[in-house]
Protein backbone atom coordinates (compact mmCIF):
# COMPACT_ATOMS: atom_id res chain seq x y z
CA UNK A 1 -53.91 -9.67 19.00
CA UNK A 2 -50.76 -9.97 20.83
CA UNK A 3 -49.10 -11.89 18.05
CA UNK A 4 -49.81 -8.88 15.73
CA UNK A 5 -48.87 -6.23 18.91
CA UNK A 6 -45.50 -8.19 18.96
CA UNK A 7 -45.19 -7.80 15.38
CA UNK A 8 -45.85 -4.74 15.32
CA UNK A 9 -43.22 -3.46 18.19
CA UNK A 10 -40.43 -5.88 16.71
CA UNK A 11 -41.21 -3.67 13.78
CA UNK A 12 -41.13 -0.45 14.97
CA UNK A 13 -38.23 -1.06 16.90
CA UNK A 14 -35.92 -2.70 13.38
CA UNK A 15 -37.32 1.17 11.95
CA UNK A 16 -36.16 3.31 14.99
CA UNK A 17 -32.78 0.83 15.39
CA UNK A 18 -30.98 1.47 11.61
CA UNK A 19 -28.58 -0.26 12.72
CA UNK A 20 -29.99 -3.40 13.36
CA UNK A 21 -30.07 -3.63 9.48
CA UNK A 22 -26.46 -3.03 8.91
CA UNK A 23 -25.66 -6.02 11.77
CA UNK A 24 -26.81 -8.44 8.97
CA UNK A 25 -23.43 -7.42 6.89
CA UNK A 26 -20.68 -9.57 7.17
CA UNK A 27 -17.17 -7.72 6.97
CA UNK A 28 -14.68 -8.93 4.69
CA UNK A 29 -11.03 -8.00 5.53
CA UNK A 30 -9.22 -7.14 2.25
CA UNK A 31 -5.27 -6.36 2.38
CA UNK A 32 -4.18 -4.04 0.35
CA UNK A 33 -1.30 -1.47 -1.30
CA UNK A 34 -3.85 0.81 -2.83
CA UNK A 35 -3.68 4.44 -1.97
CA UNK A 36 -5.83 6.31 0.47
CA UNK A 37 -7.53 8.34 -1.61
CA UNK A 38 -8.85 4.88 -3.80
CA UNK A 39 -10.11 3.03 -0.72
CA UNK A 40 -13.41 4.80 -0.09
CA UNK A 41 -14.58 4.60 -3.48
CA UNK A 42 -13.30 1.04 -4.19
CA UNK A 43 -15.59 0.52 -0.85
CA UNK A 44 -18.42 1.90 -2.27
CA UNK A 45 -18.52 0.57 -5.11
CA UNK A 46 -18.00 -3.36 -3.73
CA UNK A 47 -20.57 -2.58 -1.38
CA UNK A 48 -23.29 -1.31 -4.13
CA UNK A 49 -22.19 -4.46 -5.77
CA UNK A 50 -22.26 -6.98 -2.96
CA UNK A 51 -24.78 -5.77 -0.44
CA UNK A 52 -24.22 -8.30 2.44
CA UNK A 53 -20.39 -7.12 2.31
CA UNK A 54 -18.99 -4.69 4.58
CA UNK A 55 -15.04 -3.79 3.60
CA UNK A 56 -12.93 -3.17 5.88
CA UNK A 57 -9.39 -2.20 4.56
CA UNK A 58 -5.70 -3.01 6.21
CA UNK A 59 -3.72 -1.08 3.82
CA UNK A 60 0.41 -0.22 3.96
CA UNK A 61 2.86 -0.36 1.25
CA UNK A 62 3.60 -3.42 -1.23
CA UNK A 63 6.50 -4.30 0.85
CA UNK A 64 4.71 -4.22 3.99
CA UNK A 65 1.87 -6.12 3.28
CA UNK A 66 3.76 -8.67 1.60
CA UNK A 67 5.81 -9.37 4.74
CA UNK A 68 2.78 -9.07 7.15
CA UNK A 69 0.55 -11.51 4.56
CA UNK A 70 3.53 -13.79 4.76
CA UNK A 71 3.95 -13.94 8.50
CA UNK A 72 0.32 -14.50 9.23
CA UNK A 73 0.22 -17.91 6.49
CA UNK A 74 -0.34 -20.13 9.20
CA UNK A 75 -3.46 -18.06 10.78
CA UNK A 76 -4.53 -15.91 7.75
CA UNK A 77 -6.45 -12.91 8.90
CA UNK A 78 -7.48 -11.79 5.75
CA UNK A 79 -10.09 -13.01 3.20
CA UNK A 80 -8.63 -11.05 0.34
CA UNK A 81 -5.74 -9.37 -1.15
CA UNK A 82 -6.42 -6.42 -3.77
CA UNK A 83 -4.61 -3.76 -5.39
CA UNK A 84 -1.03 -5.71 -4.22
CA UNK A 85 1.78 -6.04 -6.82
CA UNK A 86 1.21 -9.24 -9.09
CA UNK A 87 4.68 -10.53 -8.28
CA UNK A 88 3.63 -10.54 -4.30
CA UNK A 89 0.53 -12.69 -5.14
CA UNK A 90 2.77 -15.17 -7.23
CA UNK A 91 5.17 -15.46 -4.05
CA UNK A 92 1.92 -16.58 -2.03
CA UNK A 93 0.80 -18.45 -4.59
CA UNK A 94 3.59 -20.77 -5.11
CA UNK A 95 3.62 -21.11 -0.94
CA UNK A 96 0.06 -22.09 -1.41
CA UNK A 97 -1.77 -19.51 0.27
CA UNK A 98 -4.25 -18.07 -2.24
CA UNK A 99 -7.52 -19.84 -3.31
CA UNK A 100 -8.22 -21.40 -6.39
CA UNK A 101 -11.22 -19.08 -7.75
CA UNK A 102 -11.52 -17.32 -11.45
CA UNK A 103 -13.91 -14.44 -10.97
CA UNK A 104 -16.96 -14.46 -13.67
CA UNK A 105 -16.10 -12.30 -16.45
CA UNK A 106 -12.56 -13.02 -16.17
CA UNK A 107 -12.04 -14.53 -19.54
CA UNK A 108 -12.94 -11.09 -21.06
CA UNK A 109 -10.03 -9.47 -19.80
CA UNK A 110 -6.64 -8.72 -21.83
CA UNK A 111 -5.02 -11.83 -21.59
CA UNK A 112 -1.87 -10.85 -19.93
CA UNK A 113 -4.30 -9.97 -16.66
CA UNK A 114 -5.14 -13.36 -16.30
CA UNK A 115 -3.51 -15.77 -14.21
CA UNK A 116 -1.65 -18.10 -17.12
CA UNK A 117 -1.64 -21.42 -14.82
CA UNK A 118 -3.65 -23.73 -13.20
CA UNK A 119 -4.59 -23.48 -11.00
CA UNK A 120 -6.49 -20.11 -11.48
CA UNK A 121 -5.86 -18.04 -8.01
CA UNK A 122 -4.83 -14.17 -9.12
CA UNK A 123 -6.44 -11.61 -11.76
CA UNK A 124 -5.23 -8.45 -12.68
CA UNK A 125 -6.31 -4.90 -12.39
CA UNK A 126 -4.46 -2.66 -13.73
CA UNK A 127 -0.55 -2.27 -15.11
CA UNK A 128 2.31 0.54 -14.26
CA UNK A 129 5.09 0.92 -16.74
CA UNK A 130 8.59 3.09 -16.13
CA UNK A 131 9.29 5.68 -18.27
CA UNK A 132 11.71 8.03 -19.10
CA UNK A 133 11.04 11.69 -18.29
CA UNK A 134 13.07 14.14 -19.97
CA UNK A 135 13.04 17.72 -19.75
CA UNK A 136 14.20 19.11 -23.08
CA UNK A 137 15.16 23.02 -21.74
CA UNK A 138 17.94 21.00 -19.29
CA UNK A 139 19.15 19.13 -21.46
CA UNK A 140 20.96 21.87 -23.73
CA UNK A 141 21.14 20.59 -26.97
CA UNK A 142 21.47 16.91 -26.16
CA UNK A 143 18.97 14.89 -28.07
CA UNK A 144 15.58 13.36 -26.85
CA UNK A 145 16.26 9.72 -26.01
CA UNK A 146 14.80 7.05 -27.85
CA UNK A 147 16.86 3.97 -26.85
CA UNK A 148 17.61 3.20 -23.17
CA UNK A 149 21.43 3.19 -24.89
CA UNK A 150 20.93 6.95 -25.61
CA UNK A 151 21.27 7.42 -21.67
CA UNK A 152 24.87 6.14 -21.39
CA UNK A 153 25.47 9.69 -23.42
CA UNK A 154 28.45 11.04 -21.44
CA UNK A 155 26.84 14.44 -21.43
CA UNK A 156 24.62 13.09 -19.12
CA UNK A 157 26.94 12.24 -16.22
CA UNK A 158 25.13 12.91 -12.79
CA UNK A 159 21.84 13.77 -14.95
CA UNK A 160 19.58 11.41 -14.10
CA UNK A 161 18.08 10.00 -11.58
CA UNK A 162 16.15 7.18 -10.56
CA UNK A 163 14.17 5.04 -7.92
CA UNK A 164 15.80 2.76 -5.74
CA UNK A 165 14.92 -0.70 -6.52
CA UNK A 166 14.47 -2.08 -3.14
CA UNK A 167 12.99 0.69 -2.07
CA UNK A 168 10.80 1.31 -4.77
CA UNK A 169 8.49 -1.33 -7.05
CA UNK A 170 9.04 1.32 -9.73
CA UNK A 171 12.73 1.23 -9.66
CA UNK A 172 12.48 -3.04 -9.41
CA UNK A 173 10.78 -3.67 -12.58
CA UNK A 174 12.75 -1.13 -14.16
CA UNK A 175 15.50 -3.23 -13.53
CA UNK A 176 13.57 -6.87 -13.78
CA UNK A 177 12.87 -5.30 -17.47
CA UNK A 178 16.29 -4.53 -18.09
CA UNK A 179 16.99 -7.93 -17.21
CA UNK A 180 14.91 -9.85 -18.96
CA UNK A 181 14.58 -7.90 -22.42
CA UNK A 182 18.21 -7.70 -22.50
CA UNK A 183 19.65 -10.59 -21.06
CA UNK A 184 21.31 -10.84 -17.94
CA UNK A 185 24.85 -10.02 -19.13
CA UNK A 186 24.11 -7.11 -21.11
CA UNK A 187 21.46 -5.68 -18.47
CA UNK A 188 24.40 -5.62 -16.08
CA UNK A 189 26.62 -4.01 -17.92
CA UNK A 190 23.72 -1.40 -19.13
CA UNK A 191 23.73 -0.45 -15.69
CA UNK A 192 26.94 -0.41 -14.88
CA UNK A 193 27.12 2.17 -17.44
CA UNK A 194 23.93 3.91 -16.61
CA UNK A 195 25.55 4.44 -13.02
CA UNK A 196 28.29 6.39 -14.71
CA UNK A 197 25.84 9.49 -15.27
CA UNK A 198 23.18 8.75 -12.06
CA UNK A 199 22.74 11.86 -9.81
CA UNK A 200 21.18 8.93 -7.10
CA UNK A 201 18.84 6.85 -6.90
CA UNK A 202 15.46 7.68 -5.16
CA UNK A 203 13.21 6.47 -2.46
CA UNK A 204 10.20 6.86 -4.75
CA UNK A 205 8.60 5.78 -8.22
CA UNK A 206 7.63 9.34 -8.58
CA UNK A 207 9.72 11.79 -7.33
CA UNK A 208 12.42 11.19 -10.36
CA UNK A 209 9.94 12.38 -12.69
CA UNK A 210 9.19 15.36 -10.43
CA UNK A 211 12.67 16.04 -10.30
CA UNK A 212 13.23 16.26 -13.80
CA UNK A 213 9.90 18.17 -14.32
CA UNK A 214 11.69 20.69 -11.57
CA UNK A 215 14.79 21.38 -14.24
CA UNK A 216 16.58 19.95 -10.60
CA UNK A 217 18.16 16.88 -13.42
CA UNK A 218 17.76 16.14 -17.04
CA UNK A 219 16.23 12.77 -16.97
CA UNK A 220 14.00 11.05 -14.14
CA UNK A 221 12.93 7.58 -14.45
CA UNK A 222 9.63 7.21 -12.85
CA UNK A 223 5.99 6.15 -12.84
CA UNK A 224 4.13 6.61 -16.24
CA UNK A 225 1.29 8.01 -14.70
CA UNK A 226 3.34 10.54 -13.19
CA UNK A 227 5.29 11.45 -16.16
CA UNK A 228 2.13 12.42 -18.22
CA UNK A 229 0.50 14.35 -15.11
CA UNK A 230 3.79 16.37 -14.92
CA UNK A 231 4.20 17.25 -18.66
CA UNK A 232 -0.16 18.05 -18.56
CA UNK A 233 0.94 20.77 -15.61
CA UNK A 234 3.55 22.20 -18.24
CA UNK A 235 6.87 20.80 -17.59
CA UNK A 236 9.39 20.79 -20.00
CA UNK A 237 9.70 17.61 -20.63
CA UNK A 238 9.22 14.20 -23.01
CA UNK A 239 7.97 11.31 -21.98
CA UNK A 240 9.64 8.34 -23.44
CA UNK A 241 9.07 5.07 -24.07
CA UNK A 242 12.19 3.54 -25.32
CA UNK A 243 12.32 1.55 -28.53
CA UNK A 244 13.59 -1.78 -26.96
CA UNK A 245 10.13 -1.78 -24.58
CA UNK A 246 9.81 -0.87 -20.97
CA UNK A 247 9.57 -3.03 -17.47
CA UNK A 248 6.21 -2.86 -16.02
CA UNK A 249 3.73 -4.69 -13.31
CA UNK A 250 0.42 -4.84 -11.90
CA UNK A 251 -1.90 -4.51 -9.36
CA UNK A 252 -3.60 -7.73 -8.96
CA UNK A 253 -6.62 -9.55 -6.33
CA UNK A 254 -6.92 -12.87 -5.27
CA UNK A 255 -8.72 -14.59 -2.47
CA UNK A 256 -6.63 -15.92 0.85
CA UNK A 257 -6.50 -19.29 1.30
CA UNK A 258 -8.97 -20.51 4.43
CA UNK A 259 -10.96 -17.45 3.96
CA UNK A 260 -14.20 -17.58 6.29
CA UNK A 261 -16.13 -15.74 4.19
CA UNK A 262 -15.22 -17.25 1.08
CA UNK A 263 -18.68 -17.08 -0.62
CA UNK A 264 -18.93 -13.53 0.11
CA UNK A 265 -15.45 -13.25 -1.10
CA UNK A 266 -16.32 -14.71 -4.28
CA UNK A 267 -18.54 -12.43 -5.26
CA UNK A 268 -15.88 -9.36 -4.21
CA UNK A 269 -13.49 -11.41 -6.76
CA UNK A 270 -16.27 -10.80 -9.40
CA UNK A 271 -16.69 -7.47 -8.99
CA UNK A 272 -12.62 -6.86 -9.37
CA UNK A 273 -13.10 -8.66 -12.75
CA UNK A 274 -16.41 -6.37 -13.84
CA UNK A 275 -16.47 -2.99 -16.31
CA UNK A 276 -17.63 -1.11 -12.86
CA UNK A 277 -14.62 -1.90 -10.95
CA UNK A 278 -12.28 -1.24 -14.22
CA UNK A 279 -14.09 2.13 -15.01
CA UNK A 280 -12.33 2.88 -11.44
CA UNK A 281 -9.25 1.35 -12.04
CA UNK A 282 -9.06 3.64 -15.35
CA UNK A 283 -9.34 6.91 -13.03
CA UNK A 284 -5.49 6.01 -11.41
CA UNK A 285 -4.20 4.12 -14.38
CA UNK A 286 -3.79 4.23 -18.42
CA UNK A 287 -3.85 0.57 -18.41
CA UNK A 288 -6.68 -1.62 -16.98
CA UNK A 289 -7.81 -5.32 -17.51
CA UNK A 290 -11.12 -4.55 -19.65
CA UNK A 291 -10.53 -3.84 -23.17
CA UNK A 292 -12.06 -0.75 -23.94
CA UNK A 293 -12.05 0.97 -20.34
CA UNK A 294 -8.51 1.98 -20.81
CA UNK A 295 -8.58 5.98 -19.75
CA UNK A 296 -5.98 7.48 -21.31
CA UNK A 297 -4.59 10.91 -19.86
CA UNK A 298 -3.95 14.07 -21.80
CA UNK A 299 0.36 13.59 -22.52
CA UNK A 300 0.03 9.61 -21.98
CA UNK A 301 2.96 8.11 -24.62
CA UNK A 302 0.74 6.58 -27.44
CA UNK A 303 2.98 3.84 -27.62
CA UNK A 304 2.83 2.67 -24.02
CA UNK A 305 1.37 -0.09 -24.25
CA UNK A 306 2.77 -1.86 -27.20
CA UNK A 307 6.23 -0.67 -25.51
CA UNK A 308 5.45 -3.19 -22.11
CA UNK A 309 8.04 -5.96 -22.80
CA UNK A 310 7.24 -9.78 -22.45
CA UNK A 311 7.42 -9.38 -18.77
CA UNK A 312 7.96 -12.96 -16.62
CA UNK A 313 6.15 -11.75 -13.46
CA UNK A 314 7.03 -15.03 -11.83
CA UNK A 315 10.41 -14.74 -12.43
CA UNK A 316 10.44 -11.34 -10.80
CA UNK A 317 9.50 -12.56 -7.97
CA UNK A 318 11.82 -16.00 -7.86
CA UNK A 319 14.66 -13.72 -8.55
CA UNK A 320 13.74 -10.32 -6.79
CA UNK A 321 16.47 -10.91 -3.66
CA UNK A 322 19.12 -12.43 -5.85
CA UNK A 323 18.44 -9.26 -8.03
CA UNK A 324 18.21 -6.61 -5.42
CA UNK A 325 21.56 -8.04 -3.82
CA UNK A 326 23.44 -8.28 -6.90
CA UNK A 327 22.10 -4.18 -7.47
CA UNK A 328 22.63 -3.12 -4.20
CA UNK A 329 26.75 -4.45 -4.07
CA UNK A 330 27.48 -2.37 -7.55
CA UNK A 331 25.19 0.51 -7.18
CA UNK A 332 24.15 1.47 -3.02
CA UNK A 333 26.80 4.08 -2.59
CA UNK A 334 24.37 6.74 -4.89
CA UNK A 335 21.61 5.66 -2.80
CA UNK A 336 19.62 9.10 -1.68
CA UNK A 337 19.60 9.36 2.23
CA UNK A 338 16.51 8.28 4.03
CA UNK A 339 14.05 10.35 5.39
């Protein structure tokens, strides 16, 4: 009788305590460069997915989280990193800080979301390309561009404008692409000419686009995203992929190093691999890791993705400060004040 009375109270009091339930979650700290408005249904959706987990988010910029992740390598507080630039997780993973873990599924994805070396650590999410927006009522009778060459066009002297590559991941694999699909010497001197008709270069991936969506310049470089969602609101302009191919990058997830709830991690790594998670990728960007949950936008250039260029993301990241120094000694006095 009291056996069963005990029962019964210990019972009664798990129904009138919810709580008590939740206490049997463990959290699992994810870092992360995603945007506000994707955090509480990436949480969700994990959760639905792996019951036991409970998410809690430390987001800031790339930049930021990068430089935080990297101070803390020798007490990691995280147990993951998600929706953080794919260059960023190749800098930890070369200092050793990610774990070796391929998320079930993973050998579905596109190939170029997959980590190419062993061992396995990162897995991609979804890719970002940089465009050219051009707004054909500005430009006055100069023609549409379909080379990047087409944008040396004297005509277009102060013009154009676009992000700042250290300020902006945008405006660095812009440049990384230039670099690599042209060649060092010839990038340079690309941009050396393409600073001949630059208005200034931007804080921001997007606000170029805006810009030239505005009729404020003739030609933004920005986000591709953006560039379709500004030409779908009416804007006056083109977006362009250029015939030579376009820079790009990726989000990207991997699990830290020392994680102490790597199991439960695990299975988070899975879901970022799974249709679900892509399906929600696919609502931010054109380009996601599952073939056939690509979501492309009304205005999205057809010929985006065939345009990304054979894109080195580990030598974006070995050569990012060499890069961004070299830049900023021929090209910081257009820089756009900061706010």
């Amino acid at each position: 009788m009291k056996s069963w009375l005990a029962s019964a109270l210990i019972g009664a009091f798990a129904f009138a305590m919810p709580g008590v339930a939740q206490a049997q979650k463990t959290k699992v700290t994810i870092y992360t460069a995603l945007e506000n408005d994707q955090l509480a249904p990436f949480k969700s959706s994990i959760e639905k997915a792996v019951p036991e987990a409970d998410v809690v988010w430390v987001r800031d910029s790339t930049g930021v989280i990068t430089a935080r992740f990297l101070a803390e390598k020798d007490n990691p507080r995280a147990d993951m990193v998600m929706g953080l630039a794919a260059s960023s997780l190749l800098v930890f993973e070369k200092a050793g800080l990610l774990e070796t873990y391929k998320p079930a599924g993973a050998d579905k994805l596109k190939p170029v979301f997959r980590d190419p070396n062993e061992p396995y650590t990162w897995t991609g999410m979804d890719a970002y390309l940089g465009v050219v927006c051009f707004n054909t009522v500005e430009a006055k009778g100069i023609p549409t561009p379909t080379s990047w060459k087409d944008l040396l066009n004297p005509a277009l002297k102060g013009k154009i404008v676009m992000p700042h590559p250290a300020s902006s991941g945008t405006g660095y694999l812009m440049v990384a692409g230039w670099l690599q699909s042209m060649g060092e010497t010839e990038g340079w001197k690309f941009m050396d000419g393409l600073h001949e008709n630059i208005g200034a270069y931007l804080h921001s991936g997007s606000a170029p686009c805006v810009q030239a969506a505005r009729g404020e310049r003739t030609v933004g470089l920005a986000l591709d995203m953006r560039g379709a969602a500004e030409k779908t609101k009416g804007a006056p302009i083109e977006v362009v992929i250029p015939k030579e191919g376009v820079g790009w990058e990726m989000e990207a997830s991997a699990i830290v190093k020392g994680s102490k709830n790597l199991a439960l991690a695990k299975k988070v790594a899975d879901w970022t691999a799974s249709p679900e998670a892509n399906t929600i990728y696919a609502k931010t960007y054109a380009i996601v890791a599952v073939p056939g949950a690509d979501n492309t936008p009304p205005n999205y250039p057809a010929n985006a993705e065939a345009g990304m260029i054979k894109n080195d993301l580990s030598w974006m990241a070995d050569n990012r400060e060499r890069v961004l120094a070299e830049w900023s000694k021929r090209y910081e006095s257009k820089a756009a004040p900061k706010n």
